[in-house]
PDB file of N, CA and C in Angstrom:
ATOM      1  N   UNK A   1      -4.921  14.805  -4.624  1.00  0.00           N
ATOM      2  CA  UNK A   1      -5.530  13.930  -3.634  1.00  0.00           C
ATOM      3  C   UNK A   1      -7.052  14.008  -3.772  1.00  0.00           C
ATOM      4  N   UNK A   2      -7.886  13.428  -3.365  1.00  0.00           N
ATOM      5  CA  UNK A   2      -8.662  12.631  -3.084  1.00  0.00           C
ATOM      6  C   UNK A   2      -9.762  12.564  -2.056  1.00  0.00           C
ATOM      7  N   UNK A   3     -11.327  12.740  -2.022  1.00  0.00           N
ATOM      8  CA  UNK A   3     -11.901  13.055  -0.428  1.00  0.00           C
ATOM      9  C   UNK A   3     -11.773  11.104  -0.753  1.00  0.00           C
ATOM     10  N   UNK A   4     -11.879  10.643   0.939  1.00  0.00           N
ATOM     11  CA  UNK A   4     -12.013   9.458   1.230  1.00  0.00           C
ATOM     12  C   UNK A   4     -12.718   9.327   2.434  1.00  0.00           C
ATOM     13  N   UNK A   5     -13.449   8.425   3.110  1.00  0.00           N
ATOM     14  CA  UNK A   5     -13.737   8.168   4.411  1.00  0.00           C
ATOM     15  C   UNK A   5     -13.407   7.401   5.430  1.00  0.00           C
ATOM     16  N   UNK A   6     -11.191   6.958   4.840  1.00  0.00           N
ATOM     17  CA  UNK A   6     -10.699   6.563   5.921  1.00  0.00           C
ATOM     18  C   UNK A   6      -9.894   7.631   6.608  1.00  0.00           C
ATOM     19  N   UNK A   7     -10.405   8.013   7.984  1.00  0.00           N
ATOM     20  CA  UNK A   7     -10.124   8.965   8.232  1.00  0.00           C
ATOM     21  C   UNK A   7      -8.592   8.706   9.424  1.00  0.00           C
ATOM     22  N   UNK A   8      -8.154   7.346   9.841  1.00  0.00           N
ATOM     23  CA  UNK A   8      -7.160   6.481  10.107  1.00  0.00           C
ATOM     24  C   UNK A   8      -7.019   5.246  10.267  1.00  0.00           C
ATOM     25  N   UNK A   9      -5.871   4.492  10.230  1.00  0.00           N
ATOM     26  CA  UNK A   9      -6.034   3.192  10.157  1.00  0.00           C
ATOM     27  C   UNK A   9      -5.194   2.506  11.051  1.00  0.00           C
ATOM     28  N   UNK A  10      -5.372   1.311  11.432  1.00  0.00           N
ATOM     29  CA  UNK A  10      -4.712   0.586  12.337  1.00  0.00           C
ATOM     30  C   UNK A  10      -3.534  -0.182  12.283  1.00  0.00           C
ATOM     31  N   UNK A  11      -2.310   0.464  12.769  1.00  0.00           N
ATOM     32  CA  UNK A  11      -1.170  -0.415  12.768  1.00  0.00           C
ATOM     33  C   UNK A  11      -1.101  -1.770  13.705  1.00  0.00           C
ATOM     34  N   UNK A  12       0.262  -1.976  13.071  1.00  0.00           N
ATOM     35  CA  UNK A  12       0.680  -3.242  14.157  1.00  0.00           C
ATOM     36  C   UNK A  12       0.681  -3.132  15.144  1.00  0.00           C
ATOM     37  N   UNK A  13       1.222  -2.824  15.545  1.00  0.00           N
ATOM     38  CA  UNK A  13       1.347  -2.143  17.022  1.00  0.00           C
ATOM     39  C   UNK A  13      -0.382  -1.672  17.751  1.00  0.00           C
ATOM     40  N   UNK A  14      -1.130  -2.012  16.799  1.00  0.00           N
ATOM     41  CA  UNK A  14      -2.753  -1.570  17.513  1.00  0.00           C
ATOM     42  C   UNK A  14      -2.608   0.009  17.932  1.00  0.00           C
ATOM     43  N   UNK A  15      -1.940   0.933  17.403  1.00  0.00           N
ATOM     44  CA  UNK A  15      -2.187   2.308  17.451  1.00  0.00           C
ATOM     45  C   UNK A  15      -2.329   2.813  16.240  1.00  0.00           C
ATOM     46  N   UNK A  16      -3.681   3.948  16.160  1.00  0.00           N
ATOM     47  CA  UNK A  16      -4.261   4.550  15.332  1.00  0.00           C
ATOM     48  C   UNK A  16      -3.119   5.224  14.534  1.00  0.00           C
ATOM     49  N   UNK A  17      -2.894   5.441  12.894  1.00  0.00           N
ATOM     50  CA  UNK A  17      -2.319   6.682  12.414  1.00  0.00           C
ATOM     51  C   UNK A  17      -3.026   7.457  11.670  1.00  0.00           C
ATOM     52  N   UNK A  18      -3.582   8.563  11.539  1.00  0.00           N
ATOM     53  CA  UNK A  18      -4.561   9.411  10.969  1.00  0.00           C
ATOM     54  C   UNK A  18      -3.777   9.509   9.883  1.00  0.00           C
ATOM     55  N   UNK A  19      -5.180   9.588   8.824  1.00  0.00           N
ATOM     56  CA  UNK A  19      -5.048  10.394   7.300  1.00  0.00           C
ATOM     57  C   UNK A  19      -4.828  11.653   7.025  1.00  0.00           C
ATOM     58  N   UNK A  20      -4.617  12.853   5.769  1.00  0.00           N
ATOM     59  CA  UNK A  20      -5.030  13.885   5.566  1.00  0.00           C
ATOM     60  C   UNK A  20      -6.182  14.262   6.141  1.00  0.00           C
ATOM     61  N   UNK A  21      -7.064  14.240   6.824  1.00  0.00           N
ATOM     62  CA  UNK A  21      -8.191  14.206   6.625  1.00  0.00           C
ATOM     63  C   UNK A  21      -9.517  14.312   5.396  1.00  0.00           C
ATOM     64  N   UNK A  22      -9.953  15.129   4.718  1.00  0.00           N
ATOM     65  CA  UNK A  22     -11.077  14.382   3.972  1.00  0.00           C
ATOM     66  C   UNK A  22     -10.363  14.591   2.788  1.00  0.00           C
ATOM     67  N   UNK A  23      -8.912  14.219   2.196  1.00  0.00           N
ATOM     68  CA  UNK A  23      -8.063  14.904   1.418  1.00  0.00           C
ATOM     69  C   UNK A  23      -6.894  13.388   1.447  1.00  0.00           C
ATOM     70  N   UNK A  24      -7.345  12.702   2.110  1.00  0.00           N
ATOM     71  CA  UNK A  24      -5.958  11.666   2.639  1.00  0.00           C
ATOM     72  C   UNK A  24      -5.884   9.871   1.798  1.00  0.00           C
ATOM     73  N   UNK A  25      -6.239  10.400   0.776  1.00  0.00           N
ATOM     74  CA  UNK A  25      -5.711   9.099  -0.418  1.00  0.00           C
ATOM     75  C   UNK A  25      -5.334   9.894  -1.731  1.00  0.00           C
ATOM     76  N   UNK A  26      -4.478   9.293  -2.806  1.00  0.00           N
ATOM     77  CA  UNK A  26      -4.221   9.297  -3.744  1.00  0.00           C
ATOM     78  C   UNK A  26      -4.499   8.018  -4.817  1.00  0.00           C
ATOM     79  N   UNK A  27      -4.293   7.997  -5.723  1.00  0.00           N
ATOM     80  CA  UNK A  27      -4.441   7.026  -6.916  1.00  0.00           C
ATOM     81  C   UNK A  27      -3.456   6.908  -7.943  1.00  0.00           C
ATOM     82  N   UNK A  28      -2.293   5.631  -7.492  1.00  0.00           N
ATOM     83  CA  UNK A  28      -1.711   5.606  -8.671  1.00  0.00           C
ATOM     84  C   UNK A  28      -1.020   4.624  -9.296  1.00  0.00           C
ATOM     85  N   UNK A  29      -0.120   4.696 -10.340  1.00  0.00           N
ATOM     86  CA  UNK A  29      -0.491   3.043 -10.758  1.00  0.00           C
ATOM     87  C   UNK A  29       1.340   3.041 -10.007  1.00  0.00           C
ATOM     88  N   UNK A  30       1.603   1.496  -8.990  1.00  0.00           N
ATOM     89  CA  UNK A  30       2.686   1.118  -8.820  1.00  0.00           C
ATOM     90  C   UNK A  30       3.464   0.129  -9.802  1.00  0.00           C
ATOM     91  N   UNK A  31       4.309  -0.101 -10.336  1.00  0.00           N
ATOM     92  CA  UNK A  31       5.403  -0.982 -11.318  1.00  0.00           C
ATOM     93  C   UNK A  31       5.853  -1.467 -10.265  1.00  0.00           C
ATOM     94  N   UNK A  32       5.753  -2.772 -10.530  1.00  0.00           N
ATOM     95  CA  UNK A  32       6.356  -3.479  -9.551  1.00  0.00           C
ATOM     96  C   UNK A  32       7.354  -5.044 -10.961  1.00  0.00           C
ATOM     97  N   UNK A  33       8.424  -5.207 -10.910  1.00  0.00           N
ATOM     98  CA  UNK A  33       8.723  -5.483 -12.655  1.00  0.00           C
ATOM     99  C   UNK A  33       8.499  -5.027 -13.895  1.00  0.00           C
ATOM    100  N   UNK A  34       7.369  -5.928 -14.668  1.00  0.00           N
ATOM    101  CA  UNK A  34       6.539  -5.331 -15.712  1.00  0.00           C
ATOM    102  C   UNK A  34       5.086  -5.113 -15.737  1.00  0.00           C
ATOM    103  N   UNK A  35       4.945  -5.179 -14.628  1.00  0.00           N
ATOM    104  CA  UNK A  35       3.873  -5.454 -14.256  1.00  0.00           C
ATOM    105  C   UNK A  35       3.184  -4.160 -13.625  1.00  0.00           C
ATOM    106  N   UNK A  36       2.093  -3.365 -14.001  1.00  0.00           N
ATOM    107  CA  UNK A  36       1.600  -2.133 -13.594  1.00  0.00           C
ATOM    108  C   UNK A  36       0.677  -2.501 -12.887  1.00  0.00           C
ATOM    109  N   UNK A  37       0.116  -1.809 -11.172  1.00  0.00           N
ATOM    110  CA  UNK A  37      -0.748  -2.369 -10.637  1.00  0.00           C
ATOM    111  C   UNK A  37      -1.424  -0.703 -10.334  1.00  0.00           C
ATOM    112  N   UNK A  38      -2.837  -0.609 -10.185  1.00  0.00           N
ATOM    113  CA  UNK A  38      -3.420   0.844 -10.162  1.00  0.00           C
ATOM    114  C   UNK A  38      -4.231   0.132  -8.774  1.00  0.00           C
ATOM    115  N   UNK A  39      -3.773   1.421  -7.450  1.00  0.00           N
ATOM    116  CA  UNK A  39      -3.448   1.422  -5.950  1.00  0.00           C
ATOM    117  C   UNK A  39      -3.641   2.563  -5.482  1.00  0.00           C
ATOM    118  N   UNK A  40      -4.668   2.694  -4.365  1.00  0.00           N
ATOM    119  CA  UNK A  40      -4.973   3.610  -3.837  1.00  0.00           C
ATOM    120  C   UNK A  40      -4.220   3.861  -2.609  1.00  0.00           C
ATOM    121  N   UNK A  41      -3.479   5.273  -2.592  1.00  0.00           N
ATOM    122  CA  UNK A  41      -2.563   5.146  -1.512  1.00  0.00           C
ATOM    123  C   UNK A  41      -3.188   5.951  -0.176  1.00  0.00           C
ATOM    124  N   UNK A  42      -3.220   5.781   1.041  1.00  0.00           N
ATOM    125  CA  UNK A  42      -3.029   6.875   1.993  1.00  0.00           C
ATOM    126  C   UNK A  42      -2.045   7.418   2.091  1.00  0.00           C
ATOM    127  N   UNK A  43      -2.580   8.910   2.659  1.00  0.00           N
ATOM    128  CA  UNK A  43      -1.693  10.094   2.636  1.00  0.00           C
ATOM    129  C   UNK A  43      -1.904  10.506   4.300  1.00  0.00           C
ATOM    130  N   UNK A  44      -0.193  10.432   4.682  1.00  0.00           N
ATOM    131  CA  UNK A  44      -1.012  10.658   6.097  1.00  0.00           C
ATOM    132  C   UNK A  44       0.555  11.836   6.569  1.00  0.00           C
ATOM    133  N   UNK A  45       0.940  12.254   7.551  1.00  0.00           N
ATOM    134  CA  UNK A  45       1.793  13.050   8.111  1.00  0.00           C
ATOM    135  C   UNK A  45       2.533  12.492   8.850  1.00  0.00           C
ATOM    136  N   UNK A  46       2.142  11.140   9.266  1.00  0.00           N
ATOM    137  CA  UNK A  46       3.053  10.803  10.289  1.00  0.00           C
ATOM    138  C   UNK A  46       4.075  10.167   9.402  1.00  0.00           C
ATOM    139  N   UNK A  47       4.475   9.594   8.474  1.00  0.00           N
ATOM    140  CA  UNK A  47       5.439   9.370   7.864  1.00  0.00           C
ATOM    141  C   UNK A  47       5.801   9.595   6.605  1.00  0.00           C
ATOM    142  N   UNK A  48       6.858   9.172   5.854  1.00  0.00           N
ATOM    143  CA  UNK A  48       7.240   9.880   4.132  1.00  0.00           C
ATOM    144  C   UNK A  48       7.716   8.324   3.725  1.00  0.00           C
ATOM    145  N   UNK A  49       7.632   6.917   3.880  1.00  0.00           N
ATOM    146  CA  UNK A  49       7.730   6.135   3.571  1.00  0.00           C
ATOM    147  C   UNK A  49       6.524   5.364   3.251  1.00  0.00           C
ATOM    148  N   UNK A  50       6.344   3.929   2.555  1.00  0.00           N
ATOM    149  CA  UNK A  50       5.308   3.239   2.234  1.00  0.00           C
ATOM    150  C   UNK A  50       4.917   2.050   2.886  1.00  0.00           C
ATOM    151  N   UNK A  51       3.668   1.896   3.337  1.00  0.00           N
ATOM    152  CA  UNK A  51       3.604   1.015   3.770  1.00  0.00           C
ATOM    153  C   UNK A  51       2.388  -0.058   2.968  1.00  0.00           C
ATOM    154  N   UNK A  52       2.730  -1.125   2.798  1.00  0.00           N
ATOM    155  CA  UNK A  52       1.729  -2.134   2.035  1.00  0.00           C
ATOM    156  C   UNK A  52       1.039  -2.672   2.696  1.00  0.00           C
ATOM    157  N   UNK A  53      -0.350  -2.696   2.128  1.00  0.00           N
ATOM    158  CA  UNK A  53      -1.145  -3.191   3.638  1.00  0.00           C
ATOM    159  C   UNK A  53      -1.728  -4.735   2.999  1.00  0.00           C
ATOM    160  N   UNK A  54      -1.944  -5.242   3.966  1.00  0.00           N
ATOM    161  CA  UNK A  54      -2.508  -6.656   3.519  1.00  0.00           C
ATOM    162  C   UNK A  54      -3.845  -6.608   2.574  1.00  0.00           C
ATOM    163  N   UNK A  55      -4.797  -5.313   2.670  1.00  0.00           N
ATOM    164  CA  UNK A  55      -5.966  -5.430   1.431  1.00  0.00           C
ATOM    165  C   UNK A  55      -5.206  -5.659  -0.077  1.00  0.00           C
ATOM    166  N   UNK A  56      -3.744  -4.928  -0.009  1.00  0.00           N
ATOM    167  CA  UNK A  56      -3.124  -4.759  -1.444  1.00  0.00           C
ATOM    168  C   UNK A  56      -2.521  -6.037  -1.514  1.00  0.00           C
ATOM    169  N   UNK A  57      -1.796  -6.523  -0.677  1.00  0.00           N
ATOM    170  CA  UNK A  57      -1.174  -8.145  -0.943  1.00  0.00           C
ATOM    171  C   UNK A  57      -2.299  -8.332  -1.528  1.00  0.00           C
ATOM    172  N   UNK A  58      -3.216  -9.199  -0.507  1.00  0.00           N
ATOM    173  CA  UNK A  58      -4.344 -10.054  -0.860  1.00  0.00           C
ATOM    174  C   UNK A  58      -4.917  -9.945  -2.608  1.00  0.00           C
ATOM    175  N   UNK A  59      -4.923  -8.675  -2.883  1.00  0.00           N
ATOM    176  CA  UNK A  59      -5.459  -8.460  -4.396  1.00  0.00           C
ATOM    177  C   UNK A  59      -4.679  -8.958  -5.111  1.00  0.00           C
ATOM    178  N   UNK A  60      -3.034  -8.957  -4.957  1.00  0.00           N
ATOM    179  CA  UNK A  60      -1.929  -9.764  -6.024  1.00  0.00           C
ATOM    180  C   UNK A  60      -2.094 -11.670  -6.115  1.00  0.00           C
ATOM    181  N   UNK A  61      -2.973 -11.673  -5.674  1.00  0.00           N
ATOM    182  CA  UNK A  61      -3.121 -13.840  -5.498  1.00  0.00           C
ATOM    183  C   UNK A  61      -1.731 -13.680  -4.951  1.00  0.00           C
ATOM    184  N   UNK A  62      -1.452 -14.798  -5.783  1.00  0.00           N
ATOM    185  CA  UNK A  62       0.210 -15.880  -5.368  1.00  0.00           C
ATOM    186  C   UNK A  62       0.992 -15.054  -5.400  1.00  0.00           C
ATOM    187  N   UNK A  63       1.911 -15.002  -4.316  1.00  0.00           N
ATOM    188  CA  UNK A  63       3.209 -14.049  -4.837  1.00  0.00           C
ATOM    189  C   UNK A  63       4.398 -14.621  -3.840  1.00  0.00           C
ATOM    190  N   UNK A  64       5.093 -14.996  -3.710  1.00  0.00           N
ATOM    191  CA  UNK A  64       6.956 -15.109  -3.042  1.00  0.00           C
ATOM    192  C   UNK A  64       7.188 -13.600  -2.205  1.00  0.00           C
ATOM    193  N   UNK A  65       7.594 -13.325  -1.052  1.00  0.00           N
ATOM    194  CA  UNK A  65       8.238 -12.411  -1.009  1.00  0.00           C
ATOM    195  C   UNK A  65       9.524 -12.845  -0.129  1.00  0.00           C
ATOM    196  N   UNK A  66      10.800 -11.686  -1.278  1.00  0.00           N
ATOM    197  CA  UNK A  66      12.239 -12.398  -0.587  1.00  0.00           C
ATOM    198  C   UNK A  66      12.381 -11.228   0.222  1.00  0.00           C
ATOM    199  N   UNK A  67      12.275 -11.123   1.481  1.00  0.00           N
ATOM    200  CA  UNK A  67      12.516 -10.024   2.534  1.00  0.00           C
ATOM    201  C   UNK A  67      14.128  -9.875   2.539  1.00  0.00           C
ATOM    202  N   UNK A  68      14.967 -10.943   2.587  1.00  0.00           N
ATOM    203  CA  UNK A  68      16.583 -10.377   2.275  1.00  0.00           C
ATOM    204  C   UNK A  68      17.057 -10.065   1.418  1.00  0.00           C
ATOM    205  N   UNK A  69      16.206  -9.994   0.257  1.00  0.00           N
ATOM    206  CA  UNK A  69      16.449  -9.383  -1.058  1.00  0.00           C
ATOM    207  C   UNK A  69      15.768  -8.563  -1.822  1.00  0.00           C
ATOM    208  N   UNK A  70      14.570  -8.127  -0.490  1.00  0.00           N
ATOM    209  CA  UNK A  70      13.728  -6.808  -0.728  1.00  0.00           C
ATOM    210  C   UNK A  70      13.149  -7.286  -2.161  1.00  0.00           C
ATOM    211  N   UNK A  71      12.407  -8.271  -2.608  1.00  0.00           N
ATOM    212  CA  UNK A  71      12.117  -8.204  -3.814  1.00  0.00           C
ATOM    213  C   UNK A  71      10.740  -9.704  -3.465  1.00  0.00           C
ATOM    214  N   UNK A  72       9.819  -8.975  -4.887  1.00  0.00           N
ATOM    215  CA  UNK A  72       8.473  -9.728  -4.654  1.00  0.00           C
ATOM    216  C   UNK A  72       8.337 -10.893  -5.930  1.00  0.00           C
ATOM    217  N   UNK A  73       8.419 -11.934  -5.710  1.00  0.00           N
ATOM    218  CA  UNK A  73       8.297 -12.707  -7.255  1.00  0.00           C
ATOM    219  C   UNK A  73       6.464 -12.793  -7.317  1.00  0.00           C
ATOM    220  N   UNK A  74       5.757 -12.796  -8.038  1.00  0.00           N
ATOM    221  CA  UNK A  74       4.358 -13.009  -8.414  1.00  0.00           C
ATOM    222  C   UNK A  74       4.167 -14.265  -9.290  1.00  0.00           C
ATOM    223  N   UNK A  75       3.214 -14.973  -9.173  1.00  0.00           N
ATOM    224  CA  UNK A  75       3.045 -16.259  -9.470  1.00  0.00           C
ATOM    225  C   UNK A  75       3.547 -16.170 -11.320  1.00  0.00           C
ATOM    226  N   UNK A  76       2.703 -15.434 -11.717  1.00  0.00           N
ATOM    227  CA  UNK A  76       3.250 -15.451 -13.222  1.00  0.00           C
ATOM    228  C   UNK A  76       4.182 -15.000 -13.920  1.00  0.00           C
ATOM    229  N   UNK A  77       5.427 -15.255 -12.546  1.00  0.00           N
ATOM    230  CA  UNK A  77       7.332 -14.732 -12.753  1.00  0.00           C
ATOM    231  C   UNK A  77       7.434 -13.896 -12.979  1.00  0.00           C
ATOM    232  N   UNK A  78       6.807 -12.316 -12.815  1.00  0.00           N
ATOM    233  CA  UNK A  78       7.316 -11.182 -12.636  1.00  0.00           C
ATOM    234  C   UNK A  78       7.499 -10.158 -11.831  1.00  0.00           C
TER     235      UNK A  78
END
């Protein structure tokens, strides 16, 4: 891990979830198809699952997402 200076960030719900503190990102590359994307993750305690935040959408441009089929198409079909 990583020093960073987000020290928590704001859910949906408009309640704070804290980071590691000065220790609370990582760096690594996600596969998402064939496609390798290099993503800085927070590291936080309150959960062991992932959450994608809209700065990381936004960086992919065009993309489909099939929520009943848990799966992301990206403009250039992969």
């Amino acid at each position: 891990m990583y020093e960073h200076q987000t020290k928590s960030v704001k859910l949906v719900n408009n309640e704070d979830m804290l980071t590691e503190g000065t220790e609370g990102v990582t760096y690594v590359t996600l596969r998402v198809g064939s496609r390798n994307i290099d993503s800085k993750i927070l590291i936080t305690p309150d959960m062991t699952g992932l959450i994608i935040g809209v700065d990381w959408l936004r960086k992919q441009e065009h993309f489909v997402w099939d929520f009943d089929n848990h799966r992301i198409k990206f403009s250039d079909g992969g």
